[in-house]
N, C-alpha and C. Protein backbone atom coordinates (compact mmCIF):
# COMPACT_ATOMS: atom_id res chain seq x y z
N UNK A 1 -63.04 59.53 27.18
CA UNK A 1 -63.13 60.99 27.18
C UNK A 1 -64.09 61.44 26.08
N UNK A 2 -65.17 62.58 26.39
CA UNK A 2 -66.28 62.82 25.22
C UNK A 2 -65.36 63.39 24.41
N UNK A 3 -65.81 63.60 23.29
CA UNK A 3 -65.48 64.31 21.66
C UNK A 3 -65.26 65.68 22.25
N UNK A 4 -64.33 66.29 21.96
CA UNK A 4 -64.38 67.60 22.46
C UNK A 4 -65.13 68.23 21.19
N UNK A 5 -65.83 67.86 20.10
CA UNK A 5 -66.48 68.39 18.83
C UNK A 5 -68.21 68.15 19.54
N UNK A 6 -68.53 66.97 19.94
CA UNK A 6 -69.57 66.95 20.52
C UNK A 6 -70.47 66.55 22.14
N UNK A 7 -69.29 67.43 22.73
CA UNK A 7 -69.59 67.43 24.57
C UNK A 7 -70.81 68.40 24.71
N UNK A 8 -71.51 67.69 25.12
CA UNK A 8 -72.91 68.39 25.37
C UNK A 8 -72.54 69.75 26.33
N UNK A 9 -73.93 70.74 25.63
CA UNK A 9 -73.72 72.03 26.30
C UNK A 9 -74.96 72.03 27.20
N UNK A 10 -75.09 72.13 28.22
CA UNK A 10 -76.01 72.01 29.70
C UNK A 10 -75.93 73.81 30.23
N UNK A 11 -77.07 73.95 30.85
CA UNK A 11 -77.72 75.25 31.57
C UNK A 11 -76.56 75.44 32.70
N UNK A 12 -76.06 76.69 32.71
CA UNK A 12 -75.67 77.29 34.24
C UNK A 12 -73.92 76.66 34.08
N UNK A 13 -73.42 76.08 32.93
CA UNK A 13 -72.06 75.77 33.04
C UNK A 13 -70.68 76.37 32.19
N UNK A 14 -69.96 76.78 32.45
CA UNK A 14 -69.20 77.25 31.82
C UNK A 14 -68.17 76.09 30.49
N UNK A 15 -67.81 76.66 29.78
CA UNK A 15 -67.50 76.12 28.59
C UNK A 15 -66.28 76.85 28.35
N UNK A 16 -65.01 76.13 27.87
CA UNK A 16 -64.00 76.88 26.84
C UNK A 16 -64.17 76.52 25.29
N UNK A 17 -64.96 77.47 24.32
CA UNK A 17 -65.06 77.58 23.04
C UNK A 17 -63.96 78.04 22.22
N UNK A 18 -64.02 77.23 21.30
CA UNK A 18 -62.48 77.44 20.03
C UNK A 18 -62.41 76.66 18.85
N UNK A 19 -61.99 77.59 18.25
CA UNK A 19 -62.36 76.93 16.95
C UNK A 19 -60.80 77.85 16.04
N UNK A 20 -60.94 77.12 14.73
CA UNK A 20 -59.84 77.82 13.72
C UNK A 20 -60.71 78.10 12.18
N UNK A 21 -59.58 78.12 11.40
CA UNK A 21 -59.78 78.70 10.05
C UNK A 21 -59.92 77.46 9.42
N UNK A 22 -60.48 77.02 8.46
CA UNK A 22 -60.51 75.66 7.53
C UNK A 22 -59.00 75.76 6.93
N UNK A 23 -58.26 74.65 7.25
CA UNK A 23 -56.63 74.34 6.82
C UNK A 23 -55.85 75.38 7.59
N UNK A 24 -56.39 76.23 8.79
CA UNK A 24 -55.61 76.83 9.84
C UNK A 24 -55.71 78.48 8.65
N UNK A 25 -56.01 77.80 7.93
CA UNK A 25 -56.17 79.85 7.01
C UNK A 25 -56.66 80.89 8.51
N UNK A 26 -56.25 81.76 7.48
CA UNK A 26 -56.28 83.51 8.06
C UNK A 26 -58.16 83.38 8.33
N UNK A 27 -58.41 83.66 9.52
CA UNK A 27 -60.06 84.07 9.72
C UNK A 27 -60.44 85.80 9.65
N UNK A 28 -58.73 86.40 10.51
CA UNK A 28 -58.80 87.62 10.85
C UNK A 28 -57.43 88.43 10.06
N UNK A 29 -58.25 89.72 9.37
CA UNK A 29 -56.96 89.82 8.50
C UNK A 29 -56.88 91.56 8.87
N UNK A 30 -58.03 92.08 9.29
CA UNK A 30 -57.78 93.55 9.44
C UNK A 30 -58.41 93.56 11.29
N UNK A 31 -58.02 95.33 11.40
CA UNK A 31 -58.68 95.46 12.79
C UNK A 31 -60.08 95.46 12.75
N UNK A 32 -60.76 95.62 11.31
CA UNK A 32 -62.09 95.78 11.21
C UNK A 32 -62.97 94.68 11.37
N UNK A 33 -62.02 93.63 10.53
CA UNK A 33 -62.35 92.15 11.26
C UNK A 33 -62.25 91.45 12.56
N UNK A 34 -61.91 91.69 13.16
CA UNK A 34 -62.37 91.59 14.42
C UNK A 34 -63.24 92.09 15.21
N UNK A 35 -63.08 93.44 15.11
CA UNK A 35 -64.41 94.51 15.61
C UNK A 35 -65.58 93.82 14.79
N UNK A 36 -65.80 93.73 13.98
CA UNK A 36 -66.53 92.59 13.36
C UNK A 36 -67.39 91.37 14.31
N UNK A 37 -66.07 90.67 14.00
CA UNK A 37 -66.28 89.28 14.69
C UNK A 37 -67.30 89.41 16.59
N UNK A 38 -66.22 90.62 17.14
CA UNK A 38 -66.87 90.64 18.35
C UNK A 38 -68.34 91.33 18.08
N UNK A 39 -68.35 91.85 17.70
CA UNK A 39 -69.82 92.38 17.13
C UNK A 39 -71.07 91.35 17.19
N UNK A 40 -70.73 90.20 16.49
CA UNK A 40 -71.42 89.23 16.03
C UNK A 40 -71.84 88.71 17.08
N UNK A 41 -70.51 88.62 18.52
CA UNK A 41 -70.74 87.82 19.34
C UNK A 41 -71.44 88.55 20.13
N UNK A 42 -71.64 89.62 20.29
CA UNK A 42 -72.57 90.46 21.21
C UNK A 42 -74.12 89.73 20.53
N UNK A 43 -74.34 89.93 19.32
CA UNK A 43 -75.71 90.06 18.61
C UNK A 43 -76.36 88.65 18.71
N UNK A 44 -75.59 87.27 18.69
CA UNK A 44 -75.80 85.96 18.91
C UNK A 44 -75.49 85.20 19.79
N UNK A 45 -74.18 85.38 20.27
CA UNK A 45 -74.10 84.55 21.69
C UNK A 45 -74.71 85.48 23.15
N UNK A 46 -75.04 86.27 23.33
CA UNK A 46 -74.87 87.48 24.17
C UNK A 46 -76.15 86.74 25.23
N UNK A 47 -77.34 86.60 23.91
CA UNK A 47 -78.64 86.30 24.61
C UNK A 47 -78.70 84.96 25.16
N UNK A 48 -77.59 84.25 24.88
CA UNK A 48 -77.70 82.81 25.37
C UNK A 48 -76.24 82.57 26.39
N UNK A 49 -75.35 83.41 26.64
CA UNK A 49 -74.32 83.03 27.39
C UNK A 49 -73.97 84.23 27.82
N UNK A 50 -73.18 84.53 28.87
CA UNK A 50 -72.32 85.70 29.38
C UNK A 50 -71.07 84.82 29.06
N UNK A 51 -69.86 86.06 28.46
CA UNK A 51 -68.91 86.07 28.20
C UNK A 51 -67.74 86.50 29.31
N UNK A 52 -66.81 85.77 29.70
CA UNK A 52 -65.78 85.46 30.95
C UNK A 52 -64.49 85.93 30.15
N UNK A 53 -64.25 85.34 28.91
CA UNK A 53 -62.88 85.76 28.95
C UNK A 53 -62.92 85.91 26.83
N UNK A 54 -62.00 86.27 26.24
CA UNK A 54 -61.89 85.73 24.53
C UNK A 54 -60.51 86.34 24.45
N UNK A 55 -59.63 85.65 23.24
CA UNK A 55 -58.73 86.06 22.66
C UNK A 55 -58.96 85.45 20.81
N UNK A 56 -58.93 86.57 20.35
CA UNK A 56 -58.82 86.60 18.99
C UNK A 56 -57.55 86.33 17.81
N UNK A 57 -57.76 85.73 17.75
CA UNK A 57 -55.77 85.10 16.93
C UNK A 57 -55.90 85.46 15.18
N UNK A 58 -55.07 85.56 14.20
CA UNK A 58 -55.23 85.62 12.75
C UNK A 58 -55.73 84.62 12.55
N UNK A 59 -55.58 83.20 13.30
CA UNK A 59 -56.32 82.02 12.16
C UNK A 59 -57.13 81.07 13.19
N UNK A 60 -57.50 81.56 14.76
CA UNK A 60 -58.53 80.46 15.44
C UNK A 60 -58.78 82.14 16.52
N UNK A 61 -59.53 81.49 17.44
CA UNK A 61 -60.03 82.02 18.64
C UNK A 61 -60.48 81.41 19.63
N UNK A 62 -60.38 81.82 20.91
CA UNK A 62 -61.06 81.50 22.31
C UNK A 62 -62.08 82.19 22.65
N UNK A 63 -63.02 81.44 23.06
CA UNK A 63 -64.28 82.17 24.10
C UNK A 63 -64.57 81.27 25.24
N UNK A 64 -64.33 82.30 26.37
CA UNK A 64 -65.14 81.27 27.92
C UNK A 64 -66.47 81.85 28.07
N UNK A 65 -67.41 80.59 28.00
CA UNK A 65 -68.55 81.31 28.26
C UNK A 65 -69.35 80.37 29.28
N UNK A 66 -70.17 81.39 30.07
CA UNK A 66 -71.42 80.40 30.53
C UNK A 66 -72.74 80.90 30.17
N UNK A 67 -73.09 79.37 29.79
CA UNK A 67 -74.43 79.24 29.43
C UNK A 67 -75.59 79.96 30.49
N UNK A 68 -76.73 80.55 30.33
CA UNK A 68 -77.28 81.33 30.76
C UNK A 68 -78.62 80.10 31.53
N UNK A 69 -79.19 79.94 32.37
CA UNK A 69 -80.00 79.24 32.79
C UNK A 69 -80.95 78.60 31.87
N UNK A 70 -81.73 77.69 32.61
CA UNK A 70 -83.05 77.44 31.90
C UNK A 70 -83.80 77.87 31.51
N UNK A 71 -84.11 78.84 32.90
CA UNK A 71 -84.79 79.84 32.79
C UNK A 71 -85.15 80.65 31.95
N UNK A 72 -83.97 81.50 31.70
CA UNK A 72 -83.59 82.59 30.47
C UNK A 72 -83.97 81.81 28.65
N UNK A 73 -82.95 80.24 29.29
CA UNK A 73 -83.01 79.55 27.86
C UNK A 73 -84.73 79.85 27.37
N UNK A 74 -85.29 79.07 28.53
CA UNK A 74 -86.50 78.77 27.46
C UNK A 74 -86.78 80.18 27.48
N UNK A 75 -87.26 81.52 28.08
CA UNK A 75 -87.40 82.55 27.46
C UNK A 75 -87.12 83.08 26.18
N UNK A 76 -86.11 82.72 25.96
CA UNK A 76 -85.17 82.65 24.24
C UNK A 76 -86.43 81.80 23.58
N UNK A 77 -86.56 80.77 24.20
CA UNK A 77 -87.21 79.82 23.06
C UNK A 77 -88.57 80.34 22.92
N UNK A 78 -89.45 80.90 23.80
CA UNK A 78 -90.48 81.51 23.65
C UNK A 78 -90.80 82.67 22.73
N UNK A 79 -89.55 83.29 22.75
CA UNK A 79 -89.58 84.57 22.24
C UNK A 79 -89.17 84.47 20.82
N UNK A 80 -88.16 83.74 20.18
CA UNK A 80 -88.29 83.59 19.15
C UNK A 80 -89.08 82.52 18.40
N UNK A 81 -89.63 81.86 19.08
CA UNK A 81 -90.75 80.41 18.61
C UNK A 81 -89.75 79.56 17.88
N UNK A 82 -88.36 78.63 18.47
CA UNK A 82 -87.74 78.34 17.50
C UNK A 82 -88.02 77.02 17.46
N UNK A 83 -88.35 76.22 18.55
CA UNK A 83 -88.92 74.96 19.05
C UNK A 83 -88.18 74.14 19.44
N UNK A 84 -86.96 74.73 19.57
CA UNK A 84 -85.66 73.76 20.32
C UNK A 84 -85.74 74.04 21.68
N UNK A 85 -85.42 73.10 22.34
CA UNK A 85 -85.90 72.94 23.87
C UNK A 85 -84.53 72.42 24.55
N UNK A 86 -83.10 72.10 23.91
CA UNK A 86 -82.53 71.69 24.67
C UNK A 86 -81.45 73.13 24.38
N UNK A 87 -80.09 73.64 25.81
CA UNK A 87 -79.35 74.84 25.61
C UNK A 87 -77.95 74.30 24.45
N UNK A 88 -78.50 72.66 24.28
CA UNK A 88 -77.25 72.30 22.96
C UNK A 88 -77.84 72.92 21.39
N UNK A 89 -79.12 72.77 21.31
CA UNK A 89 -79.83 73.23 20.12
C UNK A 89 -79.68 74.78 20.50
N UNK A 90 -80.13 75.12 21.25
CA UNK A 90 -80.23 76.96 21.04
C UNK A 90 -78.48 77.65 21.19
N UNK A 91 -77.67 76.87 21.84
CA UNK A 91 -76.76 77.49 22.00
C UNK A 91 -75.96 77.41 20.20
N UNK A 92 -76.19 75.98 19.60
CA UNK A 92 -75.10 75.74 18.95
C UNK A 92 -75.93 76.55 17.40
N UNK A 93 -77.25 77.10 17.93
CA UNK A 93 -77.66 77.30 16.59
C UNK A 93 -77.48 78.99 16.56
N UNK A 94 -77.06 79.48 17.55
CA UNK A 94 -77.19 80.75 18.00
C UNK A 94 -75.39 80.86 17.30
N UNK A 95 -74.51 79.62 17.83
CA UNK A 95 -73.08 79.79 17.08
C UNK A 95 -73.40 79.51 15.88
N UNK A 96 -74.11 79.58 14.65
CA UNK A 96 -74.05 78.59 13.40
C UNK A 96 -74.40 80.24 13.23
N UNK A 97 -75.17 81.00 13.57
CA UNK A 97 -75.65 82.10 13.02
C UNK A 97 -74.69 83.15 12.79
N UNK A 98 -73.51 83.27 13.68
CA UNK A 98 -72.62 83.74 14.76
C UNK A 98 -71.27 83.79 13.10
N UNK A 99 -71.45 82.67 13.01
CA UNK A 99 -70.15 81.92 12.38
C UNK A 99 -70.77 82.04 10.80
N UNK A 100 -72.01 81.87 10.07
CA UNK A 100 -72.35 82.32 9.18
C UNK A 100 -72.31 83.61 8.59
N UNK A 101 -72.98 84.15 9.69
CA UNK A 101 -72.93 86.27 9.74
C UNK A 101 -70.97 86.18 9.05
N UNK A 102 -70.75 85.78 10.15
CA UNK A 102 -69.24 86.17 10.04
C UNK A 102 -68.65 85.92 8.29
N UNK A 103 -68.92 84.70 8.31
CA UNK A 103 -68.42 83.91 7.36
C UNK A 103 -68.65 85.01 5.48
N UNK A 104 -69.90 84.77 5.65
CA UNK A 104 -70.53 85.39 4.76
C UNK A 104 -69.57 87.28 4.44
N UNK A 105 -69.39 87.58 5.60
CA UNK A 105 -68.79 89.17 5.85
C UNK A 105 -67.34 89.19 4.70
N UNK A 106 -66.55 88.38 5.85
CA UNK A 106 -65.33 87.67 5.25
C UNK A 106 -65.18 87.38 3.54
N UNK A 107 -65.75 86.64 3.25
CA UNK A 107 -65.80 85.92 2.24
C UNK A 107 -66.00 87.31 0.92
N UNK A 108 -67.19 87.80 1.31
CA UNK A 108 -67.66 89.28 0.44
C UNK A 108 -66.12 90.30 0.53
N UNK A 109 -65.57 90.45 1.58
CA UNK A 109 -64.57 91.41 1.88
C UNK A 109 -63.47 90.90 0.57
N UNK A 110 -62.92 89.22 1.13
CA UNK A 110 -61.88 89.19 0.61
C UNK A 110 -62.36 88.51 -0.81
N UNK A 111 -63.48 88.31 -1.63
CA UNK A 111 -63.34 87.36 -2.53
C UNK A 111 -63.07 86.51 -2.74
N UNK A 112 -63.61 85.72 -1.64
CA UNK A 112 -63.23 84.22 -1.63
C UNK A 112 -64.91 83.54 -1.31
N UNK A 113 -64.71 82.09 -1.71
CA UNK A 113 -65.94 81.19 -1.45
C UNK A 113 -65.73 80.05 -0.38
N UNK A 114 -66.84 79.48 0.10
CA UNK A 114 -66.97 78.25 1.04
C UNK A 114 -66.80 78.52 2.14
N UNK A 115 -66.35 77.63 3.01
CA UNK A 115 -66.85 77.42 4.55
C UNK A 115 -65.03 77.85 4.71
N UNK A 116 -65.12 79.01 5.68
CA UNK A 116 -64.50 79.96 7.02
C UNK A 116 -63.23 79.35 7.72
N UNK A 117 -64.32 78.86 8.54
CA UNK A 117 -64.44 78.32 9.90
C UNK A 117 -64.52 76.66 10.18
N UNK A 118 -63.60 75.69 10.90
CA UNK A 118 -64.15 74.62 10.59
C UNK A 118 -65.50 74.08 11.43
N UNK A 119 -66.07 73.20 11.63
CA UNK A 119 -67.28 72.71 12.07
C UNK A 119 -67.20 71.54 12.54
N UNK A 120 -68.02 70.44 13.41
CA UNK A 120 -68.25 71.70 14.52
C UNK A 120 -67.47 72.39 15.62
N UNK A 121 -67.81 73.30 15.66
CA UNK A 121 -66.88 73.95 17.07
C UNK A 121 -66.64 73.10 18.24
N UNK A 122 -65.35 73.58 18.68
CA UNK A 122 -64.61 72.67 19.97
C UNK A 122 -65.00 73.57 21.31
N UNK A 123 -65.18 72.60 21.92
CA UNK A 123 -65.86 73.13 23.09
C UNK A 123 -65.57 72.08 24.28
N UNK A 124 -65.07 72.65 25.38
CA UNK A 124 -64.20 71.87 26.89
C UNK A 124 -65.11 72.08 28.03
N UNK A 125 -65.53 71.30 28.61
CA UNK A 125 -66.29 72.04 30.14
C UNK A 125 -65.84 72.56 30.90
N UNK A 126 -65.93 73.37 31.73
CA UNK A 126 -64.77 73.90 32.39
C UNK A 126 -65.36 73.42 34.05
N UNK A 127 -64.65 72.37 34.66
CA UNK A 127 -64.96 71.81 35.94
C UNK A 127 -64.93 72.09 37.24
N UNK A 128 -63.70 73.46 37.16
CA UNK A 128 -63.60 73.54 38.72
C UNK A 128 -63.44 75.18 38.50
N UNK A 129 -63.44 75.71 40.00
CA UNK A 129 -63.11 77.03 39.68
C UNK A 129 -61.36 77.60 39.32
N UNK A 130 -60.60 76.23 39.92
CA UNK A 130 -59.29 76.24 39.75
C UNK A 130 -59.13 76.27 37.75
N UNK A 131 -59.97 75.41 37.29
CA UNK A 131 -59.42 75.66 35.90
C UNK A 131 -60.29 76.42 35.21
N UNK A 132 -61.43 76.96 36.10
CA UNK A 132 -61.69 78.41 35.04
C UNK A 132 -60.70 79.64 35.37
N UNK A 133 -60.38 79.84 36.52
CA UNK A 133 -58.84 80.74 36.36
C UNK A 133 -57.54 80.60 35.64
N UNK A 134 -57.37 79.34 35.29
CA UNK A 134 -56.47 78.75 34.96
C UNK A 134 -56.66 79.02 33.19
N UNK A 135 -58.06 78.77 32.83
CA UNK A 135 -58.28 78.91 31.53
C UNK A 135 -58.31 80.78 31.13
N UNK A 136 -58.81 81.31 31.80
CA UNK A 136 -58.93 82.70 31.76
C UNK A 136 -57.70 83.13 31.81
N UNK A 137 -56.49 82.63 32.45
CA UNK A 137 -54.94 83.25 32.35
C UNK A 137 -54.42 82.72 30.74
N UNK A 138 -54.95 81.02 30.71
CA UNK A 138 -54.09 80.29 29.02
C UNK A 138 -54.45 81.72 27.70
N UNK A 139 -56.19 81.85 27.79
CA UNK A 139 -56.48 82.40 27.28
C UNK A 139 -55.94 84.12 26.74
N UNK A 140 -55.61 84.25 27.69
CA UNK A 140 -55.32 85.91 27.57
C UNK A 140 -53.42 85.83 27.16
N UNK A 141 -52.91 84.51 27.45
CA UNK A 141 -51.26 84.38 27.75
C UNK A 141 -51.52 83.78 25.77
N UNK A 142 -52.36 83.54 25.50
CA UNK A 142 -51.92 82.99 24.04
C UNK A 142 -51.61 83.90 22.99
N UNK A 143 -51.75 84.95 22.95
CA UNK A 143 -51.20 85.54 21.82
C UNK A 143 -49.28 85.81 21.94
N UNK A 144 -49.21 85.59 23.43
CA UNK A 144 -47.49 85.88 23.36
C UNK A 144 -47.02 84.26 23.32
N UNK A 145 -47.69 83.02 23.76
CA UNK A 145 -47.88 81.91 23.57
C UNK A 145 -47.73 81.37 21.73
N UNK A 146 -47.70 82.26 20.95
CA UNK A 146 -48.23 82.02 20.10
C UNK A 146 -47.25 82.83 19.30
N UNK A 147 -46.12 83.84 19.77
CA UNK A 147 -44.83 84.59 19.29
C UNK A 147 -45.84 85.80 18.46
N UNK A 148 -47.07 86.25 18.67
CA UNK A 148 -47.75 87.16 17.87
C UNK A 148 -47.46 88.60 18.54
N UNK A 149 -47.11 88.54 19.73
CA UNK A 149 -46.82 89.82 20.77
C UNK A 149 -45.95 89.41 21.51
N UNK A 150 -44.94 89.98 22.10
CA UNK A 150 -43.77 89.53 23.07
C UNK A 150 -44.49 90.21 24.79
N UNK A 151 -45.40 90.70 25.22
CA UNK A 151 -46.49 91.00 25.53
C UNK A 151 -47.99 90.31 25.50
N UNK A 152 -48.28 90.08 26.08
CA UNK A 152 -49.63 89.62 25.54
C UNK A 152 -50.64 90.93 26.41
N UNK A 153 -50.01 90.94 27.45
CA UNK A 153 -50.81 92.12 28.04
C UNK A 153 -51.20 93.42 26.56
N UNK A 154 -50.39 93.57 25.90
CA UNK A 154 -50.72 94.67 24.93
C UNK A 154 -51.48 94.08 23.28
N UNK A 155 -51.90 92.77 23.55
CA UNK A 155 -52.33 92.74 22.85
C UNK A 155 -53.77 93.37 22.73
N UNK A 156 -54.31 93.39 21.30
CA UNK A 156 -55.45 94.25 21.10
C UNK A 156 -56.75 93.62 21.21
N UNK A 157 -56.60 92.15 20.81
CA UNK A 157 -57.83 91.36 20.58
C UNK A 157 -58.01 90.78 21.68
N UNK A 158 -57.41 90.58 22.69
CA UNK A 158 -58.18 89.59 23.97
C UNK A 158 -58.68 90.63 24.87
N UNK A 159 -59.57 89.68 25.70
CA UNK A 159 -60.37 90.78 26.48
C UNK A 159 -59.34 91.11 28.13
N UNK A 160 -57.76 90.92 28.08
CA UNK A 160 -57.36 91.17 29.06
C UNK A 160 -57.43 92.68 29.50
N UNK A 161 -56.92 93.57 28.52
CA UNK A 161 -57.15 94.89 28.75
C UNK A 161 -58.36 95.25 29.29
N UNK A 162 -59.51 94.59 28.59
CA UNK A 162 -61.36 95.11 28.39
C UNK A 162 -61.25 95.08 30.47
N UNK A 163 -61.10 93.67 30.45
CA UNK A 163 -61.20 93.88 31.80
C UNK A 163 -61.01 94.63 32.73
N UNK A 164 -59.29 95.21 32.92
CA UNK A 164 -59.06 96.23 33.70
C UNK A 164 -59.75 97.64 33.04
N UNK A 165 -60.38 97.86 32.01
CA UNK A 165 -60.51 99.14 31.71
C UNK A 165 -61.96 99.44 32.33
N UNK A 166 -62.44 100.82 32.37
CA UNK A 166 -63.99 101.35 32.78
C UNK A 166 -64.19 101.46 31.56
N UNK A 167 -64.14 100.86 30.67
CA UNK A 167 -64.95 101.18 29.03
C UNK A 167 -65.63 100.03 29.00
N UNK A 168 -66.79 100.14 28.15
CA UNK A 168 -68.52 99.86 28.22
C UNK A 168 -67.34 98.64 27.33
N UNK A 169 -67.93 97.23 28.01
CA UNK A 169 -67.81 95.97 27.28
C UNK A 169 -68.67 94.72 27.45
N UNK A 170 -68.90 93.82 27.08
CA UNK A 170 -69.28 92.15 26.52
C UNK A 170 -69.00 91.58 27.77
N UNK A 171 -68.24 91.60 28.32
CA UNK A 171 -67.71 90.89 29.36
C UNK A 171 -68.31 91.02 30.71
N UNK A 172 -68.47 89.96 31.69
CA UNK A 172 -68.83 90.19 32.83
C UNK A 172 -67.36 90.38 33.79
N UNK A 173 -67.12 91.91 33.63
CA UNK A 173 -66.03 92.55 33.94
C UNK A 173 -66.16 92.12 35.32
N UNK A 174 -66.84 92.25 36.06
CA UNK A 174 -66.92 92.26 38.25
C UNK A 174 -67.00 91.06 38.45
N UNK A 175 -67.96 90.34 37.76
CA UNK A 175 -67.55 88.72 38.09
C UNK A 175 -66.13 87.97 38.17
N UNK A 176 -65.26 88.57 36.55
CA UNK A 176 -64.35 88.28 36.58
C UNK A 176 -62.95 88.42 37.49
N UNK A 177 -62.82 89.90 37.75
CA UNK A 177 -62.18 90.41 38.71
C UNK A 177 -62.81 89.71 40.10
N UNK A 178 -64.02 89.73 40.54
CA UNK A 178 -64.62 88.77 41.49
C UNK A 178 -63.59 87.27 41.95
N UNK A 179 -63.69 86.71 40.74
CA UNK A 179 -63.16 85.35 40.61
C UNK A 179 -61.86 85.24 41.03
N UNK A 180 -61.08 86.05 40.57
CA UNK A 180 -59.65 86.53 40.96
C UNK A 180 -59.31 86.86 42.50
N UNK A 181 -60.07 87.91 43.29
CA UNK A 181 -60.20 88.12 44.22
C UNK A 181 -59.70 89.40 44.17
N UNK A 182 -59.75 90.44 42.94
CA UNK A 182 -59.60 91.75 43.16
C UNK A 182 -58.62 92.28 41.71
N UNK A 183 -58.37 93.30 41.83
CA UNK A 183 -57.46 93.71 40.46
C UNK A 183 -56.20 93.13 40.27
N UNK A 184 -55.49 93.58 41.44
CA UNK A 184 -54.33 93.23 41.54
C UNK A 184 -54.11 91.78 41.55
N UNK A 185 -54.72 90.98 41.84
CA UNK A 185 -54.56 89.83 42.22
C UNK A 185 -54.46 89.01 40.75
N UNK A 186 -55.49 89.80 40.07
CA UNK A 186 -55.87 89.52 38.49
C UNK A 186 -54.66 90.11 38.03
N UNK A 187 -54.38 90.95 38.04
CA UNK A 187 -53.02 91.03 37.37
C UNK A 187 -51.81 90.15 37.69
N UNK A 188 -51.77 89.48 39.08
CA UNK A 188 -50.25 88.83 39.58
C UNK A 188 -50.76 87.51 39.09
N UNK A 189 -51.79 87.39 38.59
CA UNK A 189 -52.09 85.88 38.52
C UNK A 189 -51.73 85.57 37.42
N UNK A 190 -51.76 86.55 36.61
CA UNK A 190 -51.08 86.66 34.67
C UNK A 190 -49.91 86.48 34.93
N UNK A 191 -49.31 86.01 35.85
CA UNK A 191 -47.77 86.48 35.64
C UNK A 191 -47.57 85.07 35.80
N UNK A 192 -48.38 83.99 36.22
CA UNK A 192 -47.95 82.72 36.18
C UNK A 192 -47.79 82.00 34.86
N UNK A 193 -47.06 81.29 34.91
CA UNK A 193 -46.57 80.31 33.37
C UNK A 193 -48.03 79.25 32.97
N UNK A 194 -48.81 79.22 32.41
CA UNK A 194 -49.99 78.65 32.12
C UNK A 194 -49.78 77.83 31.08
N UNK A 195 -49.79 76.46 31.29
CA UNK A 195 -49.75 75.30 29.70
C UNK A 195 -50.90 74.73 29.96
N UNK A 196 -51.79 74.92 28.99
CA UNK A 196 -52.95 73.79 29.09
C UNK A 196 -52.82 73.26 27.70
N UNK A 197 -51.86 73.10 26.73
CA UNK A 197 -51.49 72.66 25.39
C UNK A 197 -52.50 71.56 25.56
N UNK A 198 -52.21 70.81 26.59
CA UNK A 198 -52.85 69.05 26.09
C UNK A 198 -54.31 69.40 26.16
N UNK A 199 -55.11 70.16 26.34
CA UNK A 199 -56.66 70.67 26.29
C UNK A 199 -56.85 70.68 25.16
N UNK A 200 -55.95 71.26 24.21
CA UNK A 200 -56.38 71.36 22.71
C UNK A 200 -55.79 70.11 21.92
């Protein structure tokens, strides 16, 4: 089985991204930090992946993403002249920027020094369309997974709400609902019991 630290990232495939706090520490401590964090991910991952699903936790996070074509890639690479040619170099340097920005924010806020976040980020392929639904339900079910909300539907940081709402978001809201096969369906599908524990 590859390293889930270093499974190559390839054009046109979806990925489950996650990572924690160095010694499981606090990453996220206010609401501002997070609004934050997603911020970042608009400004650095945005141009290199569309975003499917995220949940934001006090001390790790989830992101489903797919990588954006070749196409697009090398456009990136043209446009900023960076001279990386493969979507493992542009993607993972686009997260280093992502996770620095952040890091750096953090660190100034609370008065603290060193590295965040641990390194490198964990990252799963996601193989079928059965377990990108499957991951898009773990994802959104972890904060009540996790005793942080007895609800997870009401939690604040995952993008389950973003989805059903008409407010301007990150997410490829119609694809997602797409994938599901409609709203409702996206909603009855949350209602299933989701363990993918042994993934992590």
């Amino acid at each position: 089985m590859a390293d889930i630290r270093t499974t190559s990232i390839e054009a046109d495939c979806f990925y489950h991204i996650y990572n924690r706090g160095i010694n499981g520490e606090l990453i996220f401590k206010s609401d501002r930090n997070y609004s934050f964090f997603l911020n970042k991910v608009v400004e650095f991952l945005t141009p290199v992946c569309d975003v499917y699903a995220y949940c934001l936790m006090p001390n790790h996070f989830h992101l489903l993403v797919k990588i954006k074509s070749d196409l697009e890639l090398s456009s990136l690479v043209k446009a900023t002249q960076t001279g990386l040619h493969s979507p493992q170099n542009i993607f993972s340097k686009q997260f280093a920027g992502l996770f620095n920005s952040y890091s750096q924010s953090f660190n100034k806020e609370y008065k603290r020094h060193g590295a965040l976040i641990e390194s490198p980020f964990k990252r799963k392929l996601i193989t079928s369309d059965k377990y990108l639904i499957n991951m898009i339900i773990y994802i959104h079910q972890n904060p009540q997974n996790h005793s942080i909300v007895h609800q997870f539907s009401k939690y604040n940081f995952s993008s389950y709400r973003s989805i059903l709402s008409k407010s301007r978001t990150l997410l490829k809201r119609d694809e997602v609902i797409e994938l599901f096969g409609g709203v409702e369906n996206f909603k009855l599908s949350h209602l299933r019991t989701i363990n993918l524990k042994e993934e992590f």
